[in-house]
PDBML (XML) file of the C-alpha atoms, coordinates in Angstrom:
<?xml version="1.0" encoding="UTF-8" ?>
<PDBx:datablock datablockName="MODEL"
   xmlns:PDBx="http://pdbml.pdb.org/schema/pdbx-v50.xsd"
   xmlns:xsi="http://www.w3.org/2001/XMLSchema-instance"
   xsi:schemaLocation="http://pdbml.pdb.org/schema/pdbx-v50.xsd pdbx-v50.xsd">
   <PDBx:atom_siteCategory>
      <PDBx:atom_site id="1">
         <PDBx:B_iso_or_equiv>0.00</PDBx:B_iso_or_equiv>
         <PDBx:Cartn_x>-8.994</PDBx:Cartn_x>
         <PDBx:Cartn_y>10.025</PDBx:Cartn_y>
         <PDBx:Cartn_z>2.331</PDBx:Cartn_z>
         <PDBx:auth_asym_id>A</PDBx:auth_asym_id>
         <PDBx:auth_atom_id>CA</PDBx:auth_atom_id>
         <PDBx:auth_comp_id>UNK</PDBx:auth_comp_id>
         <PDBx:auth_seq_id>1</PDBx:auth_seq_id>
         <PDBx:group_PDB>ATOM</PDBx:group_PDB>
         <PDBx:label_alt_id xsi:nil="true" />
         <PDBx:label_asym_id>A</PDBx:label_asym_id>
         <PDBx:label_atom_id>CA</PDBx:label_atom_id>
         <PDBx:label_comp_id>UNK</PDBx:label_comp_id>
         <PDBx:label_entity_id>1</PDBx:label_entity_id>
         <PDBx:label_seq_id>1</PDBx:label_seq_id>
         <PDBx:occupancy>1.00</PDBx:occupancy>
         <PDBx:pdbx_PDB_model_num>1</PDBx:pdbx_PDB_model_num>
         <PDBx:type_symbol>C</PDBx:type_symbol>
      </PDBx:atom_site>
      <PDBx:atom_site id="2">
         <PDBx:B_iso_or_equiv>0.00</PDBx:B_iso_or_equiv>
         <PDBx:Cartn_x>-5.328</PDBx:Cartn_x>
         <PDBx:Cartn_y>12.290</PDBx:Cartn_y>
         <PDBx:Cartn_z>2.501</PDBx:Cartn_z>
         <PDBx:auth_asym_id>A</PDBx:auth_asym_id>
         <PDBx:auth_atom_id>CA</PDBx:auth_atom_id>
         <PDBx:auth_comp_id>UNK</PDBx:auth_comp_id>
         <PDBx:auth_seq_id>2</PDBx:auth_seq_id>
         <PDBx:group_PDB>ATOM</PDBx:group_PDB>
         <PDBx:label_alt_id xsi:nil="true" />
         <PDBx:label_asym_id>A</PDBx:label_asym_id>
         <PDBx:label_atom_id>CA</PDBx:label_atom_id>
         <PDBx:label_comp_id>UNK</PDBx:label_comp_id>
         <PDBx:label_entity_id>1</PDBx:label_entity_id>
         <PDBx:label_seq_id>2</PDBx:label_seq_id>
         <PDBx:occupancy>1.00</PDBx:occupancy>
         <PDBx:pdbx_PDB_model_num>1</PDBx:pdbx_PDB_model_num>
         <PDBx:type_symbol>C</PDBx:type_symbol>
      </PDBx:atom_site>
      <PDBx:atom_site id="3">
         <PDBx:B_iso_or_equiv>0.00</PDBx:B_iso_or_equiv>
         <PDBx:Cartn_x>-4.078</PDBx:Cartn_x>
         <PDBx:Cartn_y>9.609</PDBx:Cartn_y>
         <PDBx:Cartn_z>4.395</PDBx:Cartn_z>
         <PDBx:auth_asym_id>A</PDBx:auth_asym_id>
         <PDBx:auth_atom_id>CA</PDBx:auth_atom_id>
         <PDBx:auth_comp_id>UNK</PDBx:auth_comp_id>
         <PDBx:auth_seq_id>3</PDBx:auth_seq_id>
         <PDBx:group_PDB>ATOM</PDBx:group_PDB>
         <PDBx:label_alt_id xsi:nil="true" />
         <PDBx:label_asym_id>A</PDBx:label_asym_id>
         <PDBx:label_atom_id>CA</PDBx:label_atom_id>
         <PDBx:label_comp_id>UNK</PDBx:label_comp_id>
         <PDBx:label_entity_id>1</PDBx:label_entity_id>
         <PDBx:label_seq_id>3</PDBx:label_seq_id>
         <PDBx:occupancy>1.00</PDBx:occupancy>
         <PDBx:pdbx_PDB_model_num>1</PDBx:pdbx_PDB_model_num>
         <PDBx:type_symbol>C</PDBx:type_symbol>
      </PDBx:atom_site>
      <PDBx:atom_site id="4">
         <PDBx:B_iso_or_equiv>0.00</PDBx:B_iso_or_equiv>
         <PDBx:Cartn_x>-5.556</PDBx:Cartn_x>
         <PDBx:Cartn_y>6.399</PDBx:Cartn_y>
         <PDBx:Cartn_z>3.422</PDBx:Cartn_z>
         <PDBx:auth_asym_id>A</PDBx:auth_asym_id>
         <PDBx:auth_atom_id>CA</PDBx:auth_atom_id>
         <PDBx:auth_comp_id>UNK</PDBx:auth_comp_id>
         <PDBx:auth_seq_id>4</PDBx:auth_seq_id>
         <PDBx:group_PDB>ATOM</PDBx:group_PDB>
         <PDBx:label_alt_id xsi:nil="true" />
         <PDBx:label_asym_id>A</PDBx:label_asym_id>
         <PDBx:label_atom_id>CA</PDBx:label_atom_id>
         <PDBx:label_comp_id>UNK</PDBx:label_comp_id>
         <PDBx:label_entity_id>1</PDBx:label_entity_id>
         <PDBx:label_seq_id>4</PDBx:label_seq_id>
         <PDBx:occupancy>1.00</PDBx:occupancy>
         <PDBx:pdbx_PDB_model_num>1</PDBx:pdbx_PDB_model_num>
         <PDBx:type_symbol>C</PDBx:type_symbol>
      </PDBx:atom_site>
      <PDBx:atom_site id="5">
         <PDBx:B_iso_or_equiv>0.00</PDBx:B_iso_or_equiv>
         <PDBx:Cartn_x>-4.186</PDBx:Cartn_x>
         <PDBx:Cartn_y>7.516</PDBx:Cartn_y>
         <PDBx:Cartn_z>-0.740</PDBx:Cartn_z>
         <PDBx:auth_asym_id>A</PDBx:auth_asym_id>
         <PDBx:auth_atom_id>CA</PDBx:auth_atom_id>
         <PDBx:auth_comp_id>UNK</PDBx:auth_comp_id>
         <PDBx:auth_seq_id>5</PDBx:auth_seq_id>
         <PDBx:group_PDB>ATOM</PDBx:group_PDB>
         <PDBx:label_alt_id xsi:nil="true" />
         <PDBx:label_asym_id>A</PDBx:label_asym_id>
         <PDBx:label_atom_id>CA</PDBx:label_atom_id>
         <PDBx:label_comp_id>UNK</PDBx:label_comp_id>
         <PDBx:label_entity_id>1</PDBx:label_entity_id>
         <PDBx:label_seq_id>5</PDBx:label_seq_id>
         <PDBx:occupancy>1.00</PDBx:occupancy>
         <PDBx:pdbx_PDB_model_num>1</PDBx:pdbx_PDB_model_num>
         <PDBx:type_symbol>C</PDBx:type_symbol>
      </PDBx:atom_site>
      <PDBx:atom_site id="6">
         <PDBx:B_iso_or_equiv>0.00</PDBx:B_iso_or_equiv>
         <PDBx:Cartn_x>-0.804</PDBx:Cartn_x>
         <PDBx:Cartn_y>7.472</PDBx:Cartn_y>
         <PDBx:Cartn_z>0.904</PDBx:Cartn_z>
         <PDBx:auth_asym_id>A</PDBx:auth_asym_id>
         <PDBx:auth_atom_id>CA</PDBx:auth_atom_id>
         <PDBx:auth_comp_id>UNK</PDBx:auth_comp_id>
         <PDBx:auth_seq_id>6</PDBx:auth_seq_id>
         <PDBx:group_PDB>ATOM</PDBx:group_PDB>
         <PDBx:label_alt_id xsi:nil="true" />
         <PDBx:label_asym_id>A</PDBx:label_asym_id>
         <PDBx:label_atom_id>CA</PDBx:label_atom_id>
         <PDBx:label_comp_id>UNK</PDBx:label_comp_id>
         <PDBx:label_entity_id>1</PDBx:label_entity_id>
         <PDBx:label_seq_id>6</PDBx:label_seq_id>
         <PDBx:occupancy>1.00</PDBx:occupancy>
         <PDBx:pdbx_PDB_model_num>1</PDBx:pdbx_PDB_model_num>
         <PDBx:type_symbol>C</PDBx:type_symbol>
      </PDBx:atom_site>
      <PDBx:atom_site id="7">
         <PDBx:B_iso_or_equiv>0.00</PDBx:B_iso_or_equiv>
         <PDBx:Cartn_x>-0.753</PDBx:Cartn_x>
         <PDBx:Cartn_y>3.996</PDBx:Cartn_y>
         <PDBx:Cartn_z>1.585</PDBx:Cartn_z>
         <PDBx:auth_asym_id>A</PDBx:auth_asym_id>
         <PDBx:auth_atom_id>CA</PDBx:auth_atom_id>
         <PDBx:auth_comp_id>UNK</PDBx:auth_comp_id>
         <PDBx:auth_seq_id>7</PDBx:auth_seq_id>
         <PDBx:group_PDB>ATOM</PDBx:group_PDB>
         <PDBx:label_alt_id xsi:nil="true" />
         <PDBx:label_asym_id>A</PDBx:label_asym_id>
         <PDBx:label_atom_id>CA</PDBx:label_atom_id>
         <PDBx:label_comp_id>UNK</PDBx:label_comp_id>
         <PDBx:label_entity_id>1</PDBx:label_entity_id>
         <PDBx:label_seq_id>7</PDBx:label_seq_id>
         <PDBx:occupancy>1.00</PDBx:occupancy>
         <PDBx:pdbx_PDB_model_num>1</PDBx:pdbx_PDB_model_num>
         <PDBx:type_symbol>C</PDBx:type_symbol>
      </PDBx:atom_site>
      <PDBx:atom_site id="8">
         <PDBx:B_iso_or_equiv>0.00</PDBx:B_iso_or_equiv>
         <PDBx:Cartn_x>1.406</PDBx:Cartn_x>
         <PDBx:Cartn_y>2.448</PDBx:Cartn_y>
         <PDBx:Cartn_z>0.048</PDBx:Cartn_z>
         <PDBx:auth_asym_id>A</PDBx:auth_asym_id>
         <PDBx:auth_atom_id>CA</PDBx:auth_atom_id>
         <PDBx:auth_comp_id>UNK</PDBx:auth_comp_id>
         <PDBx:auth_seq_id>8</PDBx:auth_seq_id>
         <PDBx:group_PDB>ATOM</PDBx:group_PDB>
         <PDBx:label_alt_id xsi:nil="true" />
         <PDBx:label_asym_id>A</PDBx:label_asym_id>
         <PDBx:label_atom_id>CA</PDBx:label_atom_id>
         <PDBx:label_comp_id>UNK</PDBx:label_comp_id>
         <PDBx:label_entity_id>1</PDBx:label_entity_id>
         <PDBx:label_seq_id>8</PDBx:label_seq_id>
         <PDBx:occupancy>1.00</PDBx:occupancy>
         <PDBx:pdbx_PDB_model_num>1</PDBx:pdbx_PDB_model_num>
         <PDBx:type_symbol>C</PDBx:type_symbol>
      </PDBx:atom_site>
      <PDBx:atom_site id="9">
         <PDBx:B_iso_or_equiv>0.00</PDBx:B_iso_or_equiv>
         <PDBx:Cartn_x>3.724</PDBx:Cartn_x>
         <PDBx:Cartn_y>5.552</PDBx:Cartn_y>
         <PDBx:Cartn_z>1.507</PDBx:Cartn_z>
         <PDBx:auth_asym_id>A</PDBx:auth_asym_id>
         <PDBx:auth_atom_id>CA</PDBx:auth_atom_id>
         <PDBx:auth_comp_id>UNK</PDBx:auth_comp_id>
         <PDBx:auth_seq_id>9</PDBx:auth_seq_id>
         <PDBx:group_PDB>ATOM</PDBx:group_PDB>
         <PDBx:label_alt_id xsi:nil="true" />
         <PDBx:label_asym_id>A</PDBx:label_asym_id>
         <PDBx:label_atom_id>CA</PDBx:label_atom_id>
         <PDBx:label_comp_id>UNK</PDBx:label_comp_id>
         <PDBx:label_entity_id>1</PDBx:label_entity_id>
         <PDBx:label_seq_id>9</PDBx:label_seq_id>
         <PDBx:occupancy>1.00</PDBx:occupancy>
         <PDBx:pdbx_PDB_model_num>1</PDBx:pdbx_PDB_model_num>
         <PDBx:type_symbol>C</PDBx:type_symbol>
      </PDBx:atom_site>
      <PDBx:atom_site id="10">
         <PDBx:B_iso_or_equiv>0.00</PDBx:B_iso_or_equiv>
         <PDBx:Cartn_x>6.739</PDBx:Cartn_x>
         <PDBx:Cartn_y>4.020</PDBx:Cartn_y>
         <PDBx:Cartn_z>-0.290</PDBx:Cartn_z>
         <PDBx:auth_asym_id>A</PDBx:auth_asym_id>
         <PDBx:auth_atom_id>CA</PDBx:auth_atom_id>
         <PDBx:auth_comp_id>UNK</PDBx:auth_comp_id>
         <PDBx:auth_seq_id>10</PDBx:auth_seq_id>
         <PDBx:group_PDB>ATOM</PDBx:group_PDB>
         <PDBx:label_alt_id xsi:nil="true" />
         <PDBx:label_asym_id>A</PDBx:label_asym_id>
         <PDBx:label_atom_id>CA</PDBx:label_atom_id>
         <PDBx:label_comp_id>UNK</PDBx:label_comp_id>
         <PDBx:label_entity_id>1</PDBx:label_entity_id>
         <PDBx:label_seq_id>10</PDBx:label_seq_id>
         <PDBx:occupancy>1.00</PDBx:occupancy>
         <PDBx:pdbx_PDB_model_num>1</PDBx:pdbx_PDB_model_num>
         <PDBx:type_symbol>C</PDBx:type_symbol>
      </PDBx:atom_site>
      <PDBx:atom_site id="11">
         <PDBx:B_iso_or_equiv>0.00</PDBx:B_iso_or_equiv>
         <PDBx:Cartn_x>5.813</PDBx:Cartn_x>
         <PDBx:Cartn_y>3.205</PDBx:Cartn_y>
         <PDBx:Cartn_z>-3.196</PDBx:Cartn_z>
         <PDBx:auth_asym_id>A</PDBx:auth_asym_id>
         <PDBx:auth_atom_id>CA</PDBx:auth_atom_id>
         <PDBx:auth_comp_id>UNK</PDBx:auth_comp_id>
         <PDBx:auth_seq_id>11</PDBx:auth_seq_id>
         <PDBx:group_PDB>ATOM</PDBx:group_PDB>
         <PDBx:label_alt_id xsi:nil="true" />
         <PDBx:label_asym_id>A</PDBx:label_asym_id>
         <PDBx:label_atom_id>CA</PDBx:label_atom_id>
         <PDBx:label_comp_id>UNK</PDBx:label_comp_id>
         <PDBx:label_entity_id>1</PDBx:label_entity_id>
         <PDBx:label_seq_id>11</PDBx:label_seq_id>
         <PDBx:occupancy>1.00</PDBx:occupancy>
         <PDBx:pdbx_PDB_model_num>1</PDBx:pdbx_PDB_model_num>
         <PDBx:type_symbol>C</PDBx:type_symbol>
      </PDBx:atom_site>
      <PDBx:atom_site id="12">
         <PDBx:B_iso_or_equiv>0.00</PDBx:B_iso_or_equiv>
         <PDBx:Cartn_x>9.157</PDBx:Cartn_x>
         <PDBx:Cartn_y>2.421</PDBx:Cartn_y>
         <PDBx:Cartn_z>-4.580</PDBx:Cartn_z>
         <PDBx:auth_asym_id>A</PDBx:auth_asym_id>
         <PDBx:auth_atom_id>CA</PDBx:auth_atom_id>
         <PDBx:auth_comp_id>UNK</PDBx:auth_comp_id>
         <PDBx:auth_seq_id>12</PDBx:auth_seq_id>
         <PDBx:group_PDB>ATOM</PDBx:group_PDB>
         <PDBx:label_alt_id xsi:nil="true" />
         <PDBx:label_asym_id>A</PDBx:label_asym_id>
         <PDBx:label_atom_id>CA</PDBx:label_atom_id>
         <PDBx:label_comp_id>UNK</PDBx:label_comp_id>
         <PDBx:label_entity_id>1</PDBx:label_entity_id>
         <PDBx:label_seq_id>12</PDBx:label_seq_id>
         <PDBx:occupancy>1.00</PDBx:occupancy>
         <PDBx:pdbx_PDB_model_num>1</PDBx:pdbx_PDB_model_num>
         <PDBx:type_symbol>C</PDBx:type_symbol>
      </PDBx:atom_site>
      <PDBx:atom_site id="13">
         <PDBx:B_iso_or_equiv>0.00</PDBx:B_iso_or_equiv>
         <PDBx:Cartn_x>9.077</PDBx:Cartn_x>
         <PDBx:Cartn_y>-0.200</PDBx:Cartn_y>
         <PDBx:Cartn_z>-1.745</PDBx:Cartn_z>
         <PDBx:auth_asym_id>A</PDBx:auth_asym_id>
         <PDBx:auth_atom_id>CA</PDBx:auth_atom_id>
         <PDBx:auth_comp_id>UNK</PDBx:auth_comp_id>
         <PDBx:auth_seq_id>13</PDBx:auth_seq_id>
         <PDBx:group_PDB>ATOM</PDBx:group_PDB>
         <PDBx:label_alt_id xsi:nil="true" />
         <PDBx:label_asym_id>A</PDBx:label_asym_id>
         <PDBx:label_atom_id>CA</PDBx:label_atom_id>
         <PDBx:label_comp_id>UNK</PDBx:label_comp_id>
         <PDBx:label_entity_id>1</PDBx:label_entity_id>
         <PDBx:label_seq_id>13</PDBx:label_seq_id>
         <PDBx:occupancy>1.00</PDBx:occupancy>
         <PDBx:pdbx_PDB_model_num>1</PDBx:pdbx_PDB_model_num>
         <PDBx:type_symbol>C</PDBx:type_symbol>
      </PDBx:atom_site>
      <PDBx:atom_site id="14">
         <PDBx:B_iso_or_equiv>0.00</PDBx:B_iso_or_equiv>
         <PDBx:Cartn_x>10.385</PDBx:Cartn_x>
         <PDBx:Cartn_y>-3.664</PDBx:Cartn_y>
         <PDBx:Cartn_z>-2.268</PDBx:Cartn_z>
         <PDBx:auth_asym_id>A</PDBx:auth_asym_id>
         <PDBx:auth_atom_id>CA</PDBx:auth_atom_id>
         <PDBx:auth_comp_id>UNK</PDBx:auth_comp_id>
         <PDBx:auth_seq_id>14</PDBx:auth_seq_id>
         <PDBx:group_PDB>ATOM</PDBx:group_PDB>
         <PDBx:label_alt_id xsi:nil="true" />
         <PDBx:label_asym_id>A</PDBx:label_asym_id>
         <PDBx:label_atom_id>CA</PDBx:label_atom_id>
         <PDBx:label_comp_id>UNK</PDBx:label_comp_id>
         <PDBx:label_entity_id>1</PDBx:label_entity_id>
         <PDBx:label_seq_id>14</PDBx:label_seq_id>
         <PDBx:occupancy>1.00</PDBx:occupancy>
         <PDBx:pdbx_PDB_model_num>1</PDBx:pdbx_PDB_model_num>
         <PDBx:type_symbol>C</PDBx:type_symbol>
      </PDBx:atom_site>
      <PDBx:atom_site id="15">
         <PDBx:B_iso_or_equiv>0.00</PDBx:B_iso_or_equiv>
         <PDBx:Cartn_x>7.682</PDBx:Cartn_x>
         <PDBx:Cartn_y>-5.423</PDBx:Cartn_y>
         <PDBx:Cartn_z>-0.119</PDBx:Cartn_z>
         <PDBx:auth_asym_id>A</PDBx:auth_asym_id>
         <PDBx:auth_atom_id>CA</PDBx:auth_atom_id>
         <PDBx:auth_comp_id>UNK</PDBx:auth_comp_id>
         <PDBx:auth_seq_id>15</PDBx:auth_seq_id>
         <PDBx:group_PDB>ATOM</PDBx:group_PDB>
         <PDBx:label_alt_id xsi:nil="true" />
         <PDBx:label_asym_id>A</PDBx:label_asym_id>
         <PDBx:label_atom_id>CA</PDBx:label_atom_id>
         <PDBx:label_comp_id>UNK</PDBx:label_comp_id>
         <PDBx:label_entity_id>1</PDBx:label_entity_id>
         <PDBx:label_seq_id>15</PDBx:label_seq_id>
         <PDBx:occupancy>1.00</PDBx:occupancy>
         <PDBx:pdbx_PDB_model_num>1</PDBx:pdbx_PDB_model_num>
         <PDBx:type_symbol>C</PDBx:type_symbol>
      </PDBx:atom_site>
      <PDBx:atom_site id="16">
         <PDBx:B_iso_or_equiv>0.00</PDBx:B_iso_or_equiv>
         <PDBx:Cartn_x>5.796</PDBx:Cartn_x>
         <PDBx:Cartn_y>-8.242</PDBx:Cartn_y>
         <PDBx:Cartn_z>-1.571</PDBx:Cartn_z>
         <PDBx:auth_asym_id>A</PDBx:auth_asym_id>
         <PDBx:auth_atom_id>CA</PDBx:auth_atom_id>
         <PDBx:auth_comp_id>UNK</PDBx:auth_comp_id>
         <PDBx:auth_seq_id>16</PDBx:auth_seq_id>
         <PDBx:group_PDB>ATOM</PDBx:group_PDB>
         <PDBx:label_alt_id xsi:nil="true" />
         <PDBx:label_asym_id>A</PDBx:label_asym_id>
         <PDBx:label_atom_id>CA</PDBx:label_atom_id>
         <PDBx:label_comp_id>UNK</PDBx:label_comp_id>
         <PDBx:label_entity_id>1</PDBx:label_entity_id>
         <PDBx:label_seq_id>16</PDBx:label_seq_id>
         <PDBx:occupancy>1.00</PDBx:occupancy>
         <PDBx:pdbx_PDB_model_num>1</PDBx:pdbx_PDB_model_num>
         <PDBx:type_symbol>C</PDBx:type_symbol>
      </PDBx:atom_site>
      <PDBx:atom_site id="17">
         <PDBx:B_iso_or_equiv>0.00</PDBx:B_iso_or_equiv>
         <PDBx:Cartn_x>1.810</PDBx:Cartn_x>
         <PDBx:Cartn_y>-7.060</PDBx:Cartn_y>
         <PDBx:Cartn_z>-0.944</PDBx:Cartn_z>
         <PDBx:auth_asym_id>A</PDBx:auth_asym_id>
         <PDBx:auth_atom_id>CA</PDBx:auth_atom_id>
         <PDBx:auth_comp_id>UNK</PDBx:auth_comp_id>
         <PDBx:auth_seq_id>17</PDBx:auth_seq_id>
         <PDBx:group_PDB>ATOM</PDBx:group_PDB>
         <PDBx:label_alt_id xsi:nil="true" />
         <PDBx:label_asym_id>A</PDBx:label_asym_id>
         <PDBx:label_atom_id>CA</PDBx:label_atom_id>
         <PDBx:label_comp_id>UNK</PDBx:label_comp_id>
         <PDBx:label_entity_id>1</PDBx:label_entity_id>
         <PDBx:label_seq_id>17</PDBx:label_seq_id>
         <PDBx:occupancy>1.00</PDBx:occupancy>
         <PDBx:pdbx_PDB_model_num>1</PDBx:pdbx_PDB_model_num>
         <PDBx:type_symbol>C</PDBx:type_symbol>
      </PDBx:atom_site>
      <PDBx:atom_site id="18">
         <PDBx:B_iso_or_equiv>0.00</PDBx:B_iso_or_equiv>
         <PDBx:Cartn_x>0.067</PDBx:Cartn_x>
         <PDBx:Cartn_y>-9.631</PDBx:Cartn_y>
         <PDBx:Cartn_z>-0.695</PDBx:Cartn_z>
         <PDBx:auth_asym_id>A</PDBx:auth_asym_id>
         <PDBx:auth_atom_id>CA</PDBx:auth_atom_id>
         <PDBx:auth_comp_id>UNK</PDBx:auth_comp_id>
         <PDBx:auth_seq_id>18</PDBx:auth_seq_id>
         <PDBx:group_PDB>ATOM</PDBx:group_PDB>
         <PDBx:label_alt_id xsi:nil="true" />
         <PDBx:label_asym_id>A</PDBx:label_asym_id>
         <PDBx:label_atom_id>CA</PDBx:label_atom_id>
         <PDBx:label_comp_id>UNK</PDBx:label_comp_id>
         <PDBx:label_entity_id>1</PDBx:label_entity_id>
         <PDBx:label_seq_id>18</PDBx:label_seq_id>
         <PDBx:occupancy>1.00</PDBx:occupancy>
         <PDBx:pdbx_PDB_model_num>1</PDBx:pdbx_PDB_model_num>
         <PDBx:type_symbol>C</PDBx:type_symbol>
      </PDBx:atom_site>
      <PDBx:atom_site id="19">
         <PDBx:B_iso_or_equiv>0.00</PDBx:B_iso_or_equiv>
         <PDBx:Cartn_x>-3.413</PDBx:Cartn_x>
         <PDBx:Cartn_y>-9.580</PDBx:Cartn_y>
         <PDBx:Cartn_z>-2.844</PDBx:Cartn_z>
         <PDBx:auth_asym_id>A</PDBx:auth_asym_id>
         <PDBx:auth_atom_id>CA</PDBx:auth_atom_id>
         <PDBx:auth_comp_id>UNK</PDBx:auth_comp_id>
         <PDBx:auth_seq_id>19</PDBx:auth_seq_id>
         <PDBx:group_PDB>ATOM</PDBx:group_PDB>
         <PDBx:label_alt_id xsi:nil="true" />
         <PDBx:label_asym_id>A</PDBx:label_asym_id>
         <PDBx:label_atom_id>CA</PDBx:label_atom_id>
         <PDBx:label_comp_id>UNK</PDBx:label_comp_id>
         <PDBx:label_entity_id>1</PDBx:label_entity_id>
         <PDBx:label_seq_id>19</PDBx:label_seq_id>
         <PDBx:occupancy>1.00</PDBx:occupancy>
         <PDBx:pdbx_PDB_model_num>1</PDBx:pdbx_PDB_model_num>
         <PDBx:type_symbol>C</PDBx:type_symbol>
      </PDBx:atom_site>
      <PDBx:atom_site id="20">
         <PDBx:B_iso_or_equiv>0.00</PDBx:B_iso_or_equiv>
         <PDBx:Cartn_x>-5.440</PDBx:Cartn_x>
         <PDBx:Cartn_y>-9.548</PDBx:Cartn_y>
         <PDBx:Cartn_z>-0.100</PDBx:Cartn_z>
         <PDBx:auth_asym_id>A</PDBx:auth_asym_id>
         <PDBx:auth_atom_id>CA</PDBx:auth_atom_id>
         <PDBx:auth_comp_id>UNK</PDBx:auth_comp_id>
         <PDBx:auth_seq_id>20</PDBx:auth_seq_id>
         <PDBx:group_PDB>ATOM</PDBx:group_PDB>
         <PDBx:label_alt_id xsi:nil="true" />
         <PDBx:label_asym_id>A</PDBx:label_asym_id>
         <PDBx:label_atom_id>CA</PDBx:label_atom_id>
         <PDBx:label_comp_id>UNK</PDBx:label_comp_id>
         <PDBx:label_entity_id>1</PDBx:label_entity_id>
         <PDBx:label_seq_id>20</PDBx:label_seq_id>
         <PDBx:occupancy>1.00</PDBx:occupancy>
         <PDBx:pdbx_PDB_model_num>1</PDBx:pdbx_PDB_model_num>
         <PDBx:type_symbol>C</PDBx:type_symbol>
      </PDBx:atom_site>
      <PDBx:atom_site id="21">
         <PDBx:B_iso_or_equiv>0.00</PDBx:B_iso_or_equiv>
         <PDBx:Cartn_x>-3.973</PDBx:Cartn_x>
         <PDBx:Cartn_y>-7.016</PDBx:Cartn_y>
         <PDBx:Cartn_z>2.513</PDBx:Cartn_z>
         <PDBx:auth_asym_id>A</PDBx:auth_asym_id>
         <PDBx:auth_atom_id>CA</PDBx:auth_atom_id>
         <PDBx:auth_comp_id>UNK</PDBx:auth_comp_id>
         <PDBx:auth_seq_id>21</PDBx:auth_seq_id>
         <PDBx:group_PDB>ATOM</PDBx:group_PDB>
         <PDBx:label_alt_id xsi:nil="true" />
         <PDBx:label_asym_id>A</PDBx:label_asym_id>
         <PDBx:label_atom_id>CA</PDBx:label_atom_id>
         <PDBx:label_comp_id>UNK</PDBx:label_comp_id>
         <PDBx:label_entity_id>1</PDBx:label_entity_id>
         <PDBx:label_seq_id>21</PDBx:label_seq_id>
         <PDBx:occupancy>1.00</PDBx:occupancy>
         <PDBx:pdbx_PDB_model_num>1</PDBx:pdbx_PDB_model_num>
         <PDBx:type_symbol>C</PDBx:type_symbol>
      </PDBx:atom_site>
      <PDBx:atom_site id="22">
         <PDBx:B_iso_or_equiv>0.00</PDBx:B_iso_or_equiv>
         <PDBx:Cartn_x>-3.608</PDBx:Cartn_x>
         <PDBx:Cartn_y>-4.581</PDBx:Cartn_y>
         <PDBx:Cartn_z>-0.626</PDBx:Cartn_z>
         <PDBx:auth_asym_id>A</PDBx:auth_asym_id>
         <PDBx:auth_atom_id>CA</PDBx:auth_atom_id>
         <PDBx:auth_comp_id>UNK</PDBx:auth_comp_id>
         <PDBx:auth_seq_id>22</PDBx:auth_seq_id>
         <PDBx:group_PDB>ATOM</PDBx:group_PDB>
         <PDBx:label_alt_id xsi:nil="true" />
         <PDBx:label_asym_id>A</PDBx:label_asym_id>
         <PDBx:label_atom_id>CA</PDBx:label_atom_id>
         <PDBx:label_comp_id>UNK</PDBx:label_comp_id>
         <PDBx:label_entity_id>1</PDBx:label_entity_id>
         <PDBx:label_seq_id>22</PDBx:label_seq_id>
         <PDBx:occupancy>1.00</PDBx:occupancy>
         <PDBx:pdbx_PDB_model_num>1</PDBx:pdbx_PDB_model_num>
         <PDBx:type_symbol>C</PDBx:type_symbol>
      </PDBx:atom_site>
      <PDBx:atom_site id="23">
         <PDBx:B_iso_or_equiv>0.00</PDBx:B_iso_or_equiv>
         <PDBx:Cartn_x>-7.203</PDBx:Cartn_x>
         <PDBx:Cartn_y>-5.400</PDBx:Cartn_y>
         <PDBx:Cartn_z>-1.726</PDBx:Cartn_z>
         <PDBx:auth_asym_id>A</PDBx:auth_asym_id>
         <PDBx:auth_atom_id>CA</PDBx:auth_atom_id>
         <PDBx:auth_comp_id>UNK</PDBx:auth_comp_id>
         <PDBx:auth_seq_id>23</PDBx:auth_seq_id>
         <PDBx:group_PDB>ATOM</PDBx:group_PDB>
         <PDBx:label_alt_id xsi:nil="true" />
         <PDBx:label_asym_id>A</PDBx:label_asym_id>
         <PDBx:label_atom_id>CA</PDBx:label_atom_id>
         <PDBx:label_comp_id>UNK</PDBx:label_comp_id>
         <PDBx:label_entity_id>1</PDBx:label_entity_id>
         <PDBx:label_seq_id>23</PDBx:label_seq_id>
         <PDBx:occupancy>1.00</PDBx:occupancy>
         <PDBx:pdbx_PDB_model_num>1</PDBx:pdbx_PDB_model_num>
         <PDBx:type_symbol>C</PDBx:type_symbol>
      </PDBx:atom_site>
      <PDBx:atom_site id="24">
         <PDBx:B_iso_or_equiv>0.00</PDBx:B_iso_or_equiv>
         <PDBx:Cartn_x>-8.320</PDBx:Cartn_x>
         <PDBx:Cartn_y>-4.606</PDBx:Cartn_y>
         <PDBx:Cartn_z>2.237</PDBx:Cartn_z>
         <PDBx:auth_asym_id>A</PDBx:auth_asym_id>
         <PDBx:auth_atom_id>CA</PDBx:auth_atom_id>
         <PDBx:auth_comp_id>UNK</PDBx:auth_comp_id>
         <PDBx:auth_seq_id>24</PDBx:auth_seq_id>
         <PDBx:group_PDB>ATOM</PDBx:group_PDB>
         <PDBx:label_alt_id xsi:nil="true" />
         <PDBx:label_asym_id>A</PDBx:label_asym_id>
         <PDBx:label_atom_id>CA</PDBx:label_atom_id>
         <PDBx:label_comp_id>UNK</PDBx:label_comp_id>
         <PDBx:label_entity_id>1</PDBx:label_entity_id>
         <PDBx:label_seq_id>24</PDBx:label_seq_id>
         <PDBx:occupancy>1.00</PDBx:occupancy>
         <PDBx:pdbx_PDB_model_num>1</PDBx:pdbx_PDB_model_num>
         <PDBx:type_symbol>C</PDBx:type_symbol>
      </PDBx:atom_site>
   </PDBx:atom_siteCategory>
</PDBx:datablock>
Protein backbone atom coordinates (compact mmCIF):
# COMPACT_ATOMS: atom_id res chain seq x y z
CA UNK A 1 0.00 0.00 0.00
CA UNK A 2 3.58 2.23 0.90
CA UNK A 3 4.41 1.73 -2.48
CA UNK A 4 1.46 1.57 -4.64
CA UNK A 5 0.42 5.56 -2.79
CA UNK A 6 3.69 6.57 -4.34
CA UNK A 7 2.65 6.20 -7.70
CA UNK A 8 2.57 8.83 -9.29
CA UNK A 9 6.34 9.18 -7.62
CA UNK A 10 6.69 12.57 -9.37
CA UNK A 11 3.99 14.15 -8.95
CA UNK A 12 5.14 17.43 -10.24
CA UNK A 13 5.64 15.33 -13.45
CA UNK A 14 4.76 16.69 -16.82
CA UNK A 15 3.43 13.34 -18.24
CA UNK A 16 0.08 13.27 -19.79
CA UNK A 17 -1.78 10.12 -17.71
CA UNK A 18 -3.93 8.85 -19.59
CA UNK A 19 -7.56 8.15 -17.85
CA UNK A 20 -7.32 4.76 -18.04
CA UNK A 21 -3.69 3.70 -16.98
CA UNK A 22 -4.26 6.22 -13.94
CA UNK A 23 -7.72 4.68 -13.27
CA UNK A 24 -5.81 0.95 -13.41
Amino acid sequence: KVRSEAIPEDPESERDWSTEAMDC
